[in-house]
PDB file of N, CA and C in Angstrom:
ATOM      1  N   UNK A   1      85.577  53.249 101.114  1.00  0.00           N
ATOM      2  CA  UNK A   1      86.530  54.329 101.234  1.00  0.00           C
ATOM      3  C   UNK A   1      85.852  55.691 101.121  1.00  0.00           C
ATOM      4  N   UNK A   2      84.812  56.147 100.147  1.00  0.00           N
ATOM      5  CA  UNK A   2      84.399  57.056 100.046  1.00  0.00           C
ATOM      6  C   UNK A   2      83.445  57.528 101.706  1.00  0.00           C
ATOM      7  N   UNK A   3      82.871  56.477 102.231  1.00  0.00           N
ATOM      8  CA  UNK A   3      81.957  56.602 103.058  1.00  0.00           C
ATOM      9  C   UNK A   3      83.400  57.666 104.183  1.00  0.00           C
ATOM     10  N   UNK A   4      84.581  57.110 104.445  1.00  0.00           N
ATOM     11  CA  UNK A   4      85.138  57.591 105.177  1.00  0.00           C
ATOM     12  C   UNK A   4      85.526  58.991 105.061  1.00  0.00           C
ATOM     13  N   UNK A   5      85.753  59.122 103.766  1.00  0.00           N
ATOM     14  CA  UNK A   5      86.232  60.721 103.531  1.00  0.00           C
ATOM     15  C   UNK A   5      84.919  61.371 103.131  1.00  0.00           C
ATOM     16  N   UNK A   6      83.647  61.193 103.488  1.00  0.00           N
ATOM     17  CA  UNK A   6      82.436  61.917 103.406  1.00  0.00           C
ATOM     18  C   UNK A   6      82.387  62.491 105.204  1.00  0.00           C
ATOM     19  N   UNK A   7      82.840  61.592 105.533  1.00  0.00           N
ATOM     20  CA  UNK A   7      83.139  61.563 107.429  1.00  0.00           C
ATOM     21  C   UNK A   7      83.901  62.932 107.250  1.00  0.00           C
ATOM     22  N   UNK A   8      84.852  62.299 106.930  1.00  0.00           N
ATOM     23  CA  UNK A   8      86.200  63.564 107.096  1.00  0.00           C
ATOM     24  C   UNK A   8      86.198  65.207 106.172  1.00  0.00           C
ATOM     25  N   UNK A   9      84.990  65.477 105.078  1.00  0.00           N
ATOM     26  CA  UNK A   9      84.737  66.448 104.737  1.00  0.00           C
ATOM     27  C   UNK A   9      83.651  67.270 105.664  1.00  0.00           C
ATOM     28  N   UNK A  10      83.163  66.289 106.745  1.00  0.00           N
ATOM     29  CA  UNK A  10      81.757  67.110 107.244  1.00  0.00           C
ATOM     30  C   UNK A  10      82.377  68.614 107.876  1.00  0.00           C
ATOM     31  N   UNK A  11      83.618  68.181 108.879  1.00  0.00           N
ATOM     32  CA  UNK A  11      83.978  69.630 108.957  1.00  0.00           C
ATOM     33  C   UNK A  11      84.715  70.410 108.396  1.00  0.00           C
ATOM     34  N   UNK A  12      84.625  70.401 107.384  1.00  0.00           N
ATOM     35  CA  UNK A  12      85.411  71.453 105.985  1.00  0.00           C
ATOM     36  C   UNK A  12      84.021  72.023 105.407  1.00  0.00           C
ATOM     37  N   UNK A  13      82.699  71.068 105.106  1.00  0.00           N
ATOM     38  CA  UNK A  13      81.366  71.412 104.749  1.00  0.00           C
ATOM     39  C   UNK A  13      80.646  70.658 105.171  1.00  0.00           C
ATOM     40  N   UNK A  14      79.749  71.769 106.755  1.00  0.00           N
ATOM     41  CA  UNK A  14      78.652  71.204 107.836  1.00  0.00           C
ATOM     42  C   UNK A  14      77.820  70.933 106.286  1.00  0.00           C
ATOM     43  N   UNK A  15      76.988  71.423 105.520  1.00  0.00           N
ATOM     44  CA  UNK A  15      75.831  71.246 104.661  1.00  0.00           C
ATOM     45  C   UNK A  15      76.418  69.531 103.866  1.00  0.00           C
ATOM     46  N   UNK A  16      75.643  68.695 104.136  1.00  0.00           N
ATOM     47  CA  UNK A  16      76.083  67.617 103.245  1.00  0.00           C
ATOM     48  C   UNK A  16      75.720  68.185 101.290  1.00  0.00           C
ATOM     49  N   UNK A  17      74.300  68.438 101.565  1.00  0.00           N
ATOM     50  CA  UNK A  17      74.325  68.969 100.075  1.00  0.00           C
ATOM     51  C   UNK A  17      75.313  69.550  99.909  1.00  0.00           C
ATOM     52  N   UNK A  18      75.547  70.605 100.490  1.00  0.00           N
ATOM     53  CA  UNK A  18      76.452  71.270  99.799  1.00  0.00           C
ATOM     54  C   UNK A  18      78.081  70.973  99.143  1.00  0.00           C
ATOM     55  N   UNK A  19      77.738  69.906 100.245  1.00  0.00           N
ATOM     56  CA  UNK A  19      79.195  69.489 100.022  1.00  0.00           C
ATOM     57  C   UNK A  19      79.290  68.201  98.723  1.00  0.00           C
ATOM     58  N   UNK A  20      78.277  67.534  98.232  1.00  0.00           N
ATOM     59  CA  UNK A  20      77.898  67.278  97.526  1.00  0.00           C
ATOM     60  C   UNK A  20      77.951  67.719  96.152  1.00  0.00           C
ATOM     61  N   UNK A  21      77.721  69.096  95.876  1.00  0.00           N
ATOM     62  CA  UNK A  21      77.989  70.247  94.557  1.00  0.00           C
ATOM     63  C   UNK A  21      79.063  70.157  95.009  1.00  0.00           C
ATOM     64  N   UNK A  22      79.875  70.716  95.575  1.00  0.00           N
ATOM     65  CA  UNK A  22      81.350  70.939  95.660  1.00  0.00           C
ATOM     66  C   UNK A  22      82.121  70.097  94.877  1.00  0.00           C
ATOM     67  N   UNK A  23      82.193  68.716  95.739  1.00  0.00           N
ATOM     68  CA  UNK A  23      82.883  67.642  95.150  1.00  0.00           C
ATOM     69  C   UNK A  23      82.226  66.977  93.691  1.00  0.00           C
ATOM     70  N   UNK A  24      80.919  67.590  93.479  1.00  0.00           N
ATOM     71  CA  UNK A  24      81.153  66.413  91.834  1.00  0.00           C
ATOM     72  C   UNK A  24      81.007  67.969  90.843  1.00  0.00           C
ATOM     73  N   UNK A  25      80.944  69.045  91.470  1.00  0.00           N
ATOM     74  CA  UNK A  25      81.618  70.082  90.715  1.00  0.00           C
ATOM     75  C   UNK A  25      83.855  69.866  90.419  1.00  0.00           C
ATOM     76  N   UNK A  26      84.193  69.447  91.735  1.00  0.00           N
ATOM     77  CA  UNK A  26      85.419  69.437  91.129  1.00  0.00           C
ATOM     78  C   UNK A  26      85.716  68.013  90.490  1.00  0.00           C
ATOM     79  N   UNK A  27      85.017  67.073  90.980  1.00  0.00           N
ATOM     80  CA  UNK A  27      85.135  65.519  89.883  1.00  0.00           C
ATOM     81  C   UNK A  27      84.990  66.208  88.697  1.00  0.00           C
ATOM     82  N   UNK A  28      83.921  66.554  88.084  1.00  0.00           N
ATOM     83  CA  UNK A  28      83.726  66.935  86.496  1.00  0.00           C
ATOM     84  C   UNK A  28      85.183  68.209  86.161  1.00  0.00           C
ATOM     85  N   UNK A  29      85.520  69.056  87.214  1.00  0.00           N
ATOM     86  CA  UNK A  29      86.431  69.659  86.538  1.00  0.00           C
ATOM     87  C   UNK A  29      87.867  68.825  85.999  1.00  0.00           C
ATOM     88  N   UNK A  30      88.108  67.682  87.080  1.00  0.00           N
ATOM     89  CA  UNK A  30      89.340  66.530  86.885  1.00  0.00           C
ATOM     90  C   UNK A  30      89.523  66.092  85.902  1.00  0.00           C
ATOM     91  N   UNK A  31      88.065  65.682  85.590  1.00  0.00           N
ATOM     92  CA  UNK A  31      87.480  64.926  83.996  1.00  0.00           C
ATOM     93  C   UNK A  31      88.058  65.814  82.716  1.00  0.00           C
ATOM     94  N   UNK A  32      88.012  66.670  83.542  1.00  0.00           N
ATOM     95  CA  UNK A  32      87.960  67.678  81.940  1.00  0.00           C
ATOM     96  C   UNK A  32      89.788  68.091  82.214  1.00  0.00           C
ATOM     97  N   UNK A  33      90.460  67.630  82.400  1.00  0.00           N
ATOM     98  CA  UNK A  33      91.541  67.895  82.517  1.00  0.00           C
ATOM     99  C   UNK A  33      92.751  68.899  83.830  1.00  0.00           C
ATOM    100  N   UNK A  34      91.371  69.013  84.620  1.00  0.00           N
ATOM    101  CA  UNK A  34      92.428  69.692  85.949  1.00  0.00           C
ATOM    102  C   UNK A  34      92.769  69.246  86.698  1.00  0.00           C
ATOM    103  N   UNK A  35      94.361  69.635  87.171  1.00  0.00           N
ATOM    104  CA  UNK A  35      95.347  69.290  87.981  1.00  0.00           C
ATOM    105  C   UNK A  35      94.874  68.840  88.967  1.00  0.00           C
ATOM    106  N   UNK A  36      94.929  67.377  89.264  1.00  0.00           N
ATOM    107  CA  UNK A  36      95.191  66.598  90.635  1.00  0.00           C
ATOM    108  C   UNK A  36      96.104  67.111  91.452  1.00  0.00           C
ATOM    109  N   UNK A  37      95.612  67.445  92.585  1.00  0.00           N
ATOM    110  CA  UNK A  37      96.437  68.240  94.048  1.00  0.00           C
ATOM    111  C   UNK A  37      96.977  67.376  94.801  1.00  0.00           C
ATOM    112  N   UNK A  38      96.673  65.815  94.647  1.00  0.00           N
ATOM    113  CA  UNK A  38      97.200  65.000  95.692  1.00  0.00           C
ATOM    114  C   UNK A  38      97.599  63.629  94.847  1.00  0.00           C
ATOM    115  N   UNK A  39      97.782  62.512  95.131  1.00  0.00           N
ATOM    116  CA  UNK A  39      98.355  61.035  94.749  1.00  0.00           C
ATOM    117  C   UNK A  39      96.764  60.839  94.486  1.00  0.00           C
ATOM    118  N   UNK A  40      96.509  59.875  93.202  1.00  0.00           N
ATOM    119  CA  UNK A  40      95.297  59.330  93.055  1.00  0.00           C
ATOM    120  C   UNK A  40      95.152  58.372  93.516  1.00  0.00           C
ATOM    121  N   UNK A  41      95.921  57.284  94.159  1.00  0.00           N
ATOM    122  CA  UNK A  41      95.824  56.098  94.930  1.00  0.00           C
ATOM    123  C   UNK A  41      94.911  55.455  93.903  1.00  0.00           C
ATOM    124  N   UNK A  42      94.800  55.055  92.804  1.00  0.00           N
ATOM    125  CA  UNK A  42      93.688  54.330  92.161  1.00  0.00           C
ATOM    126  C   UNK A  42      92.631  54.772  92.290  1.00  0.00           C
ATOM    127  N   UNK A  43      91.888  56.419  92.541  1.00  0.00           N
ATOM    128  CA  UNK A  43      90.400  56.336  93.443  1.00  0.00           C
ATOM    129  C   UNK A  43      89.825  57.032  91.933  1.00  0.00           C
ATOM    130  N   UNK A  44      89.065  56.901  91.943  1.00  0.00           N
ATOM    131  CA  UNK A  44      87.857  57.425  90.809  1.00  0.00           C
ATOM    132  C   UNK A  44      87.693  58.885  90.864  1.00  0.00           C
ATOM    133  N   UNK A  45      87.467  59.825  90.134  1.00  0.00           N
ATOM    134  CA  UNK A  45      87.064  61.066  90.076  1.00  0.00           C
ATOM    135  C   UNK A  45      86.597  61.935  91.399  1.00  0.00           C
ATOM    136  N   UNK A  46      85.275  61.285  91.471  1.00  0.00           N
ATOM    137  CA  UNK A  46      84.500  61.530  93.122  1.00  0.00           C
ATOM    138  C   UNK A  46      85.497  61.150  94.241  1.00  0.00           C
ATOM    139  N   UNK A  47      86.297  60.911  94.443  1.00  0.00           N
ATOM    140  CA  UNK A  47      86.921  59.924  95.453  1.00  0.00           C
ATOM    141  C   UNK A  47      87.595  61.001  95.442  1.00  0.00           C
ATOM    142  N   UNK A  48      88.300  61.109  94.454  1.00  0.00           N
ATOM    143  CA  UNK A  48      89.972  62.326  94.551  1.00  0.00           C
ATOM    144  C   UNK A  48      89.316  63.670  95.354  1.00  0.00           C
ATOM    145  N   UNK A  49      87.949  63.888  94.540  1.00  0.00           N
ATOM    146  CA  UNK A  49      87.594  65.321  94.871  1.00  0.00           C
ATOM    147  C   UNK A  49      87.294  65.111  96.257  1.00  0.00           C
ATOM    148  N   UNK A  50      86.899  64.407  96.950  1.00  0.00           N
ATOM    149  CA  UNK A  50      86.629  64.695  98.377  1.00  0.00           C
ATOM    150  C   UNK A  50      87.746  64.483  99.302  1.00  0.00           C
ATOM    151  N   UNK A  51      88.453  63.777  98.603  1.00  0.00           N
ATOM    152  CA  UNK A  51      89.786  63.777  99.140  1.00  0.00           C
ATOM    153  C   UNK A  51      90.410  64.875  99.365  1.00  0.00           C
ATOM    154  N   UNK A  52      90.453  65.495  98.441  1.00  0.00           N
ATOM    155  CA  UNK A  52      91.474  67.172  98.241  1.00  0.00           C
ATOM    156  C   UNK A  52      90.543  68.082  99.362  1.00  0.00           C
ATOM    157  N   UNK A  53      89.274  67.557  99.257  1.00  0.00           N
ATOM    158  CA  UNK A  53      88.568  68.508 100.231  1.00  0.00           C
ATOM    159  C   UNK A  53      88.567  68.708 101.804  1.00  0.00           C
ATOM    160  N   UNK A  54      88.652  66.995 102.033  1.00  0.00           N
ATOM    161  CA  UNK A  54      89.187  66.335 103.477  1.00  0.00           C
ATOM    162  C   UNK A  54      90.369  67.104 103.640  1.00  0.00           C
ATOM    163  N   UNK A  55      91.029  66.847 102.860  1.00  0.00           N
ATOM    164  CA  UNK A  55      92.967  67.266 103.085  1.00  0.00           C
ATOM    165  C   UNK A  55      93.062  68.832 102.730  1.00  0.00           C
ATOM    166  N   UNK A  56      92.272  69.604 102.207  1.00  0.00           N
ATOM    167  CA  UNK A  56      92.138  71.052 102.469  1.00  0.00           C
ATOM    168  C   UNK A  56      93.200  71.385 101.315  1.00  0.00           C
ATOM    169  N   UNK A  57      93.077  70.021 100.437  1.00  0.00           N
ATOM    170  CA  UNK A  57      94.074  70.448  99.176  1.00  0.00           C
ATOM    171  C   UNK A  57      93.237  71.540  98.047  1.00  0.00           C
ATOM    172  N   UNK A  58      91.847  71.732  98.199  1.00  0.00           N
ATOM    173  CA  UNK A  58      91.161  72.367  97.589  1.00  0.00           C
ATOM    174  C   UNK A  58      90.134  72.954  98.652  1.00  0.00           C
ATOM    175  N   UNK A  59      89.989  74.440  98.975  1.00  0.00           N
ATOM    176  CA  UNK A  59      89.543  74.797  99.738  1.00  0.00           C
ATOM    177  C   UNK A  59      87.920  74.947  99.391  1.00  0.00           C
ATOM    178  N   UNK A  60      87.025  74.812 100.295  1.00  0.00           N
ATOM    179  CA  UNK A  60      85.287  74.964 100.087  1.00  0.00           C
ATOM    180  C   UNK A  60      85.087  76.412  99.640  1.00  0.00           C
ATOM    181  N   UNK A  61      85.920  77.348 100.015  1.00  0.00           N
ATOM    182  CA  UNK A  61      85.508  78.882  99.639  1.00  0.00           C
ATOM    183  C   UNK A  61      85.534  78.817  97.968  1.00  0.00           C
ATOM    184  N   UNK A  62      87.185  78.510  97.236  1.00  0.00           N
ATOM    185  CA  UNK A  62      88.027  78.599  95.904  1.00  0.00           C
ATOM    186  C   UNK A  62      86.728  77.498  95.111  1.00  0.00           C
ATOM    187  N   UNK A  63      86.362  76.174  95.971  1.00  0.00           N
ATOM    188  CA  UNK A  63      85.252  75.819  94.985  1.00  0.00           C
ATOM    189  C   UNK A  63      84.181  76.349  94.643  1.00  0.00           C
ATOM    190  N   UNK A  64      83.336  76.810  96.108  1.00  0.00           N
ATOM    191  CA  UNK A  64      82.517  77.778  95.943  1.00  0.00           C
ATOM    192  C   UNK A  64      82.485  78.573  94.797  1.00  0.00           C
ATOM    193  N   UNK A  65      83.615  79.549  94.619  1.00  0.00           N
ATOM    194  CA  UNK A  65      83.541  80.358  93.822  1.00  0.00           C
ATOM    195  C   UNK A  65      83.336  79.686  92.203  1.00  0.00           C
ATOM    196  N   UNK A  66      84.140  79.060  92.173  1.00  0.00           N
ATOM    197  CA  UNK A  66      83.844  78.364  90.795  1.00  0.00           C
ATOM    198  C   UNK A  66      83.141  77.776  90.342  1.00  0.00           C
ATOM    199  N   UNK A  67      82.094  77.491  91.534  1.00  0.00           N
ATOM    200  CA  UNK A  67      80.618  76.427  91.047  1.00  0.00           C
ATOM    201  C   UNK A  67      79.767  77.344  90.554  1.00  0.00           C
ATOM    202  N   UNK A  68      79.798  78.258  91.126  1.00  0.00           N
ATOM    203  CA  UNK A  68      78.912  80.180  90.962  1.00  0.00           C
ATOM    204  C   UNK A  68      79.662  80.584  89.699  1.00  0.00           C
ATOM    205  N   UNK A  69      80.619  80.555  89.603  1.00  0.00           N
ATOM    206  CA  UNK A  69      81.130  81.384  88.111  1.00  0.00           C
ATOM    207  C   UNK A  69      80.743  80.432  86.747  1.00  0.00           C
ATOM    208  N   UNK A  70      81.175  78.687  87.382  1.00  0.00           N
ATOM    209  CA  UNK A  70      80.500  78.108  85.922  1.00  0.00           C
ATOM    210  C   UNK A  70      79.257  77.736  86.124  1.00  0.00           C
ATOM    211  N   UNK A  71      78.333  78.425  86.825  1.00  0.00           N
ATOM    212  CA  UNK A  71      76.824  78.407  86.371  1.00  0.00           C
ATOM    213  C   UNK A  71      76.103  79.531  86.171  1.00  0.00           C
ATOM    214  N   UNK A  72      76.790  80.834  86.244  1.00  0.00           N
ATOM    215  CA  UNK A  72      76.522  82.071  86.033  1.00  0.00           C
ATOM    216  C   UNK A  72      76.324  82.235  84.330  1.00  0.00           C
ATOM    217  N   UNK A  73      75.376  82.606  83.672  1.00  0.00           N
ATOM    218  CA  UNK A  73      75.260  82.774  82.402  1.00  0.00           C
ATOM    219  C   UNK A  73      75.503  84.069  82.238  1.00  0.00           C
ATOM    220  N   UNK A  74      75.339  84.803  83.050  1.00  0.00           N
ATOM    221  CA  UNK A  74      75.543  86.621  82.788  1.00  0.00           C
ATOM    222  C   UNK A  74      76.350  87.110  83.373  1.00  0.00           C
ATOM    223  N   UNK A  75      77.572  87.462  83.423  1.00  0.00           N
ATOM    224  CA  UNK A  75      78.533  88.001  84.241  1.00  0.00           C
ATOM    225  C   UNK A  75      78.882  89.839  84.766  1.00  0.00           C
ATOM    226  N   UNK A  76      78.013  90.232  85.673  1.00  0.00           N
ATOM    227  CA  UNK A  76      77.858  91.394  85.867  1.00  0.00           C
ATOM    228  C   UNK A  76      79.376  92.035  85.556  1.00  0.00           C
ATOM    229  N   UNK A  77      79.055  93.574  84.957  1.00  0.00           N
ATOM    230  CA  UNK A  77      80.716  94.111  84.462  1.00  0.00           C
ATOM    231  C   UNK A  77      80.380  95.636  85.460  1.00  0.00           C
ATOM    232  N   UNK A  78      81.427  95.951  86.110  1.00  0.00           N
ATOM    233  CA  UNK A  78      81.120  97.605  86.569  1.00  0.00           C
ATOM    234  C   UNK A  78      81.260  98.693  85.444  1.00  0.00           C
ATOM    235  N   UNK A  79      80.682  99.171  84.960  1.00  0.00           N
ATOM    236  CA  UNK A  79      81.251 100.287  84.144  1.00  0.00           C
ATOM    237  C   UNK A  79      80.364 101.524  84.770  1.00  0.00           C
ATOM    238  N   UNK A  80      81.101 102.744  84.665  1.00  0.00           N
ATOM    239  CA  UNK A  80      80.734 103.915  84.807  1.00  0.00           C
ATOM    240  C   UNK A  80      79.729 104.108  84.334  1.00  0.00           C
ATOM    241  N   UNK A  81      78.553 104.953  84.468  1.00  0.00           N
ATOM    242  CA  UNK A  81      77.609 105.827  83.812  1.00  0.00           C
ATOM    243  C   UNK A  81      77.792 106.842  83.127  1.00  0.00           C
ATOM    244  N   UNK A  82      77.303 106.943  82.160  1.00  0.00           N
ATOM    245  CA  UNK A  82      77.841 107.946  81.165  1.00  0.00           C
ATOM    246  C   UNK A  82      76.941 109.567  81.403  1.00  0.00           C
ATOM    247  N   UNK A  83      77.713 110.394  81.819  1.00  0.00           N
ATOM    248  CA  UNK A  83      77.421 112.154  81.694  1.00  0.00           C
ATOM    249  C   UNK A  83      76.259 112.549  80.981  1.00  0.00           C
ATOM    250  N   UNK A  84      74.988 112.064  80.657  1.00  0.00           N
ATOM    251  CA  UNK A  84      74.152 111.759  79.712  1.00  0.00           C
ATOM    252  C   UNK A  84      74.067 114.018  79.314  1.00  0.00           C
ATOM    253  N   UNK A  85      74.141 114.576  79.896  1.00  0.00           N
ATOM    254  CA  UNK A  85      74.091 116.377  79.891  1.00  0.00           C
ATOM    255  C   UNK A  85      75.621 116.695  78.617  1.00  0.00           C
ATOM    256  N   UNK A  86      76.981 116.182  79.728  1.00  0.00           N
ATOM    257  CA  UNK A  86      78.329 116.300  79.090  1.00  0.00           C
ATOM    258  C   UNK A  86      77.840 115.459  77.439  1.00  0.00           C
ATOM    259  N   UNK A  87      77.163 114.803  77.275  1.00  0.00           N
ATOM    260  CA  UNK A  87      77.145 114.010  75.973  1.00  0.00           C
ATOM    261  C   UNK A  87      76.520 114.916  75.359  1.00  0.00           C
ATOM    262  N   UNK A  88      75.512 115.533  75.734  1.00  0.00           N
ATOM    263  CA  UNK A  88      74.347 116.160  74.616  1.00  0.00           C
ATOM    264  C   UNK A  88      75.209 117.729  74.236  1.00  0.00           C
ATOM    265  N   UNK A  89      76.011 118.289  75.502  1.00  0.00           N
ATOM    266  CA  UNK A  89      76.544 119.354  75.353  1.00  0.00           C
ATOM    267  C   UNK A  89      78.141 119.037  74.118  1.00  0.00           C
ATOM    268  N   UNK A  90      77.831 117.994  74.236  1.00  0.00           N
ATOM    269  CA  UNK A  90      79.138 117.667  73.407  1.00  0.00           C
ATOM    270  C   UNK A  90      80.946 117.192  73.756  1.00  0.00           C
ATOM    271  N   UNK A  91      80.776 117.444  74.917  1.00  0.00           N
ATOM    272  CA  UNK A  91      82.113 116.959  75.604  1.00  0.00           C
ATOM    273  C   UNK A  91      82.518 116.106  76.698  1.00  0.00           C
ATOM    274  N   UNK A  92      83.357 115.911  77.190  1.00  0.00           N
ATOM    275  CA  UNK A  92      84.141 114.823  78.271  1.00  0.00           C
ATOM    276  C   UNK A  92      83.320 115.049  79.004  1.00  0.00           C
ATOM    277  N   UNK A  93      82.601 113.932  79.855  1.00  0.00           N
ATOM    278  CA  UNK A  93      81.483 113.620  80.770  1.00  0.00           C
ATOM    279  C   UNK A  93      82.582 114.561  82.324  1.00  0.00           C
ATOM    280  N   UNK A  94      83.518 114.185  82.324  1.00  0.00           N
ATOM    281  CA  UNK A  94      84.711 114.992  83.578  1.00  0.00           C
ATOM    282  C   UNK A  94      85.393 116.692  83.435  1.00  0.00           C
ATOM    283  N   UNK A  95      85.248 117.372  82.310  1.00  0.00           N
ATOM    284  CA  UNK A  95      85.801 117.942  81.972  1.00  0.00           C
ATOM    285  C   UNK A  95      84.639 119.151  82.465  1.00  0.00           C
ATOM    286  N   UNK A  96      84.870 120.418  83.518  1.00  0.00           N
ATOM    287  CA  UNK A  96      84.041 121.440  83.311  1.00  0.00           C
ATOM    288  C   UNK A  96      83.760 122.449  82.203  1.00  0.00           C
ATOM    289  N   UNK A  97      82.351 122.714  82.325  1.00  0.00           N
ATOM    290  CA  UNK A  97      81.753 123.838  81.119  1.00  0.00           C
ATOM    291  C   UNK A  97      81.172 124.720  81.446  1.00  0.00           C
ATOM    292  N   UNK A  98      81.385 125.802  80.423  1.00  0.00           N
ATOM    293  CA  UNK A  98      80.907 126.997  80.915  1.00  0.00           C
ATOM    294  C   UNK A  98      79.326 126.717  80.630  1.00  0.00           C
ATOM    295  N   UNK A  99      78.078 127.301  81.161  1.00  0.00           N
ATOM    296  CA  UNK A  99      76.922 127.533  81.096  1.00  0.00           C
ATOM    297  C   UNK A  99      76.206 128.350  80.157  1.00  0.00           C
ATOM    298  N   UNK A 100      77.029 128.471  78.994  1.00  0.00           N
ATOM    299  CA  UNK A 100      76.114 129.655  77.946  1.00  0.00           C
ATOM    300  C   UNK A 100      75.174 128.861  77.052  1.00  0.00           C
ATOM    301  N   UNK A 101      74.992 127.515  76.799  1.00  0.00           N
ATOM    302  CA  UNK A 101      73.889 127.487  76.723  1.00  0.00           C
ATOM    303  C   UNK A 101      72.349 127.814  76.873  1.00  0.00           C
ATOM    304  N   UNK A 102      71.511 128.070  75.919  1.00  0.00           N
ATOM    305  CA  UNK A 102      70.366 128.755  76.501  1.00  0.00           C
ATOM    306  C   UNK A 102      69.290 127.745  76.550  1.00  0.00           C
ATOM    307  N   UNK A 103      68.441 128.037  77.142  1.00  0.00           N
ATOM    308  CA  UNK A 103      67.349 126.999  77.403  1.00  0.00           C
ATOM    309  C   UNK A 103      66.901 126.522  76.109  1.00  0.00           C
ATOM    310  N   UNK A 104      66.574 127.231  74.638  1.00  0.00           N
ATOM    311  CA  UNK A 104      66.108 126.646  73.514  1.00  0.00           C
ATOM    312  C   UNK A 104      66.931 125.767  73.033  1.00  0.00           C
ATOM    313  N   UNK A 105      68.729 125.924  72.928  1.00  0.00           N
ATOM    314  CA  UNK A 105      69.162 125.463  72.379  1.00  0.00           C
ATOM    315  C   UNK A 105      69.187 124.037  73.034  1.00  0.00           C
ATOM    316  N   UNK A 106      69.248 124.540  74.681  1.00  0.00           N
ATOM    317  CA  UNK A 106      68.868 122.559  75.833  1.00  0.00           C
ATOM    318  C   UNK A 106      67.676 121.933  75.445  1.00  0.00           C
ATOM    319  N   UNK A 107      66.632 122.304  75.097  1.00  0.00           N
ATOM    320  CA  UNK A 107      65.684 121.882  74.446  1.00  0.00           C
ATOM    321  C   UNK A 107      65.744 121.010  73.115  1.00  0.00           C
ATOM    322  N   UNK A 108      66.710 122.291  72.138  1.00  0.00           N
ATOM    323  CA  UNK A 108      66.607 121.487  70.729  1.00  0.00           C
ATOM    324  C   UNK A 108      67.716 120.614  71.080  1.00  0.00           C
ATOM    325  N   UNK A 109      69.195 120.442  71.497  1.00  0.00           N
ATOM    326  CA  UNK A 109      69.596 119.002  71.650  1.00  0.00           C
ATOM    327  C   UNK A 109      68.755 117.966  72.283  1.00  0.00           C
ATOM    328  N   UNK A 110      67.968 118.093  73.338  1.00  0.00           N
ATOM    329  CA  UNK A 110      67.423 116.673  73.579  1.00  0.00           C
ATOM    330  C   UNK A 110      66.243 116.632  73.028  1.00  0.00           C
ATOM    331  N   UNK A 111      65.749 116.997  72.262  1.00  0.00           N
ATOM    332  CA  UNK A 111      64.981 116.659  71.428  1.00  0.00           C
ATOM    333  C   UNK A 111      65.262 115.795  70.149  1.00  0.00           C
ATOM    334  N   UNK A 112      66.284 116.831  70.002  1.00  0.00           N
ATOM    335  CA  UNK A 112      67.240 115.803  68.809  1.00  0.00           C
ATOM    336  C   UNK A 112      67.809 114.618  69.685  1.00  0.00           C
ATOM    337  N   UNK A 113      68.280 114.294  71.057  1.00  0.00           N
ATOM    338  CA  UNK A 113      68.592 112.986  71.317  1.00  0.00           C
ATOM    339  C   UNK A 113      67.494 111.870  71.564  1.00  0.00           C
ATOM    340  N   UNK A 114      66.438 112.576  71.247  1.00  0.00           N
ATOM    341  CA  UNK A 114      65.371 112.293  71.328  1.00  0.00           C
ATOM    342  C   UNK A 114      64.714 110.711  70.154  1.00  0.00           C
ATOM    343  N   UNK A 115      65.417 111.569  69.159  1.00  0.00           N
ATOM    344  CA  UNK A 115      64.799 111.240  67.840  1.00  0.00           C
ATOM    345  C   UNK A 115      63.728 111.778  66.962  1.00  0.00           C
ATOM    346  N   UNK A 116      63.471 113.227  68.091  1.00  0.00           N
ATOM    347  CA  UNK A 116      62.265 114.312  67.433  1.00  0.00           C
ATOM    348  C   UNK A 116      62.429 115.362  66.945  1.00  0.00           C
ATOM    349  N   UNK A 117      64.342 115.672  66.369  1.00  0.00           N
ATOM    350  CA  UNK A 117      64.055 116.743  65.749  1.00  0.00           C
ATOM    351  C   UNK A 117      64.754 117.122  64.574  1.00  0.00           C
TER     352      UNK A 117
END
């Protein structure tokens, strides 16, 4: 049975490897308690998952993504860059300032952000 629905996933995923991670990425997720998308007909873990894959009950992109997220150890975050000038001058990195600062005193703050003064 499996041999047949390995047939019937080739065009959902040309890469056999690949299609390979896919399906015993979503077998192990079954295992661990996630929702069956279709009738288990008696089939074993591996069986269901290529099944759902054949039948487009679980799409190759939605696994994709989740094979990449649970093997990702570092999860990139966007955050802004911080005003590193607005910080030393003392205020909102967005907020405009007037320029009366003088060059000694731009000096002695980053020096002091320094740790040299």
């Amino acid at each position: 049975m499996a041999r047949v629905t390995v047939e019937d996933c080739v065009d959902k995923v040309q890469n056999r490897f690949e299609l390979v991670m896919l399906a015993s990425h979503r077998a192990r997720e079954v295992s661990a308690g996630a929702a069956i998308t279709l009738d288990r007909d008696n089939d074993k873990n591996p069986v269901v998952a290529l099944r759902e894959i054949a039948e487009e009950t679980q799409t190759a992109d939605e696994l994709r993504e989740r094979l990449i997220e649970a093997n990702q150890s570092q999860i990139e975050v966007d955050e802004p860059e911080e005003d590193r000038m607005a910080l030393l001058m003392g205020s909102e990195p967005d907020t405009p300032q007037e320029d009366d600062m003088s060059e000694e005193k731009l000096l002695r703050a980053l020096m002091e952000a320094q740790g040299q003064g």
